[in-house]
N, C-alpha and C. Protein backbone atom coordinates (compact mmCIF):
# COMPACT_ATOMS: atom_id res chain seq x y z
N UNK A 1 95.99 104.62 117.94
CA UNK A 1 95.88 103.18 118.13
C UNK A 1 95.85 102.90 119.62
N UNK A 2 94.66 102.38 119.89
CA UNK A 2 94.74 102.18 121.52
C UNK A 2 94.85 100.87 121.36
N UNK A 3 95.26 99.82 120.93
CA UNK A 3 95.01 98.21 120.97
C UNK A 3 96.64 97.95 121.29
N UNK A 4 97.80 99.23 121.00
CA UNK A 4 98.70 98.69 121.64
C UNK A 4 99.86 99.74 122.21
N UNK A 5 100.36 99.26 123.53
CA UNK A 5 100.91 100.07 124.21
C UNK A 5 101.32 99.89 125.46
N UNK A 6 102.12 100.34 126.63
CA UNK A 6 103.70 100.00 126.88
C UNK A 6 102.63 99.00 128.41
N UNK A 7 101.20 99.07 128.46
CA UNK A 7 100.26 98.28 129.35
C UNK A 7 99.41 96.94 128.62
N UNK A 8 99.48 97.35 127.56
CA UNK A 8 98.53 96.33 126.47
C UNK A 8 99.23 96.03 125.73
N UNK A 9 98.77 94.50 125.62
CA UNK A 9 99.05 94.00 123.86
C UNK A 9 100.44 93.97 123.32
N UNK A 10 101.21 93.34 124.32
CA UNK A 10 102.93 93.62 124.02
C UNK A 10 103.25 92.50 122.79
N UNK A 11 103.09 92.52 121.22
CA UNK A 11 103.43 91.60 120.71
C UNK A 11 105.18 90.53 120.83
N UNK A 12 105.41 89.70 120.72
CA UNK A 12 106.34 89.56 121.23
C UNK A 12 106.80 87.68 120.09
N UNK A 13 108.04 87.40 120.30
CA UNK A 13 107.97 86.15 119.25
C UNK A 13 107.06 84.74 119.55
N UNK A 14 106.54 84.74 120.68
CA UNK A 14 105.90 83.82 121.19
C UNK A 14 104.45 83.69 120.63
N UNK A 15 103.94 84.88 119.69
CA UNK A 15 102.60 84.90 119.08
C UNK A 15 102.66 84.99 117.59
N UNK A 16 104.33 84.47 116.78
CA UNK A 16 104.37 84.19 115.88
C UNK A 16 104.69 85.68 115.08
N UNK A 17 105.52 86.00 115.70
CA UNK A 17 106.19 87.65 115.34
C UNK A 17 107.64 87.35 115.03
N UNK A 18 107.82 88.25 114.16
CA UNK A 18 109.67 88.08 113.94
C UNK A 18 109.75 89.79 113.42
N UNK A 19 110.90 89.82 113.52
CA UNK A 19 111.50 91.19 112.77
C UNK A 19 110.52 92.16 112.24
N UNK A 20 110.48 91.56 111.04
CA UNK A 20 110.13 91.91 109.81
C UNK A 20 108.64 92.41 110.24
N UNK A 21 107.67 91.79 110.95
CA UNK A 21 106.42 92.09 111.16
C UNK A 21 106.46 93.29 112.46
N UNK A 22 107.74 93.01 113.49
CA UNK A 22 107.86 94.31 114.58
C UNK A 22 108.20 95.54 113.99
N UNK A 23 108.72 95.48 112.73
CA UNK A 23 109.11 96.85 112.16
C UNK A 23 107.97 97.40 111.22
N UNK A 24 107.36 96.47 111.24
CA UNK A 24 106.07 97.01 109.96
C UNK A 24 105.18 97.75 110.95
N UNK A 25 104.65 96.86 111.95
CA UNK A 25 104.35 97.42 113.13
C UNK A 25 104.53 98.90 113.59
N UNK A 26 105.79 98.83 113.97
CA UNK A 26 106.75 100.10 114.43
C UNK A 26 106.53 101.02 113.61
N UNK A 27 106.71 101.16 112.26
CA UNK A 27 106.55 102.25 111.50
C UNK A 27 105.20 102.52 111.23
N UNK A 28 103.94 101.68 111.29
CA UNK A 28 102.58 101.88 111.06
C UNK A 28 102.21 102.83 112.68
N UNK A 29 102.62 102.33 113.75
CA UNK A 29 102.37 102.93 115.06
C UNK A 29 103.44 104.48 115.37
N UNK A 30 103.98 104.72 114.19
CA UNK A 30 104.76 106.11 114.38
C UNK A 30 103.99 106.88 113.51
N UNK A 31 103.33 106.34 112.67
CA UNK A 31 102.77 107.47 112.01
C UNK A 31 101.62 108.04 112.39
N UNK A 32 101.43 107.85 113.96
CA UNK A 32 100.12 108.16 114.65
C UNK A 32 100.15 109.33 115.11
């Protein structure tokens, strides 16, 4: 996944993120 990473694309709660969507996230971007 190049669309996100510690220079790009920092999702964050200000773009309508909470928890639940940073961990879905998190575990979809570990299985890389």
């Amino acid at each position: 996944i190049n669309v996100i990473g510690p220079d790009i694309d920092i999702p964050a709660p200000d773009v309508n993120t909470n928890a639940q969507i940073m961990a879905w996230m998190m575990d979809t971007y570990s299985m890389q």
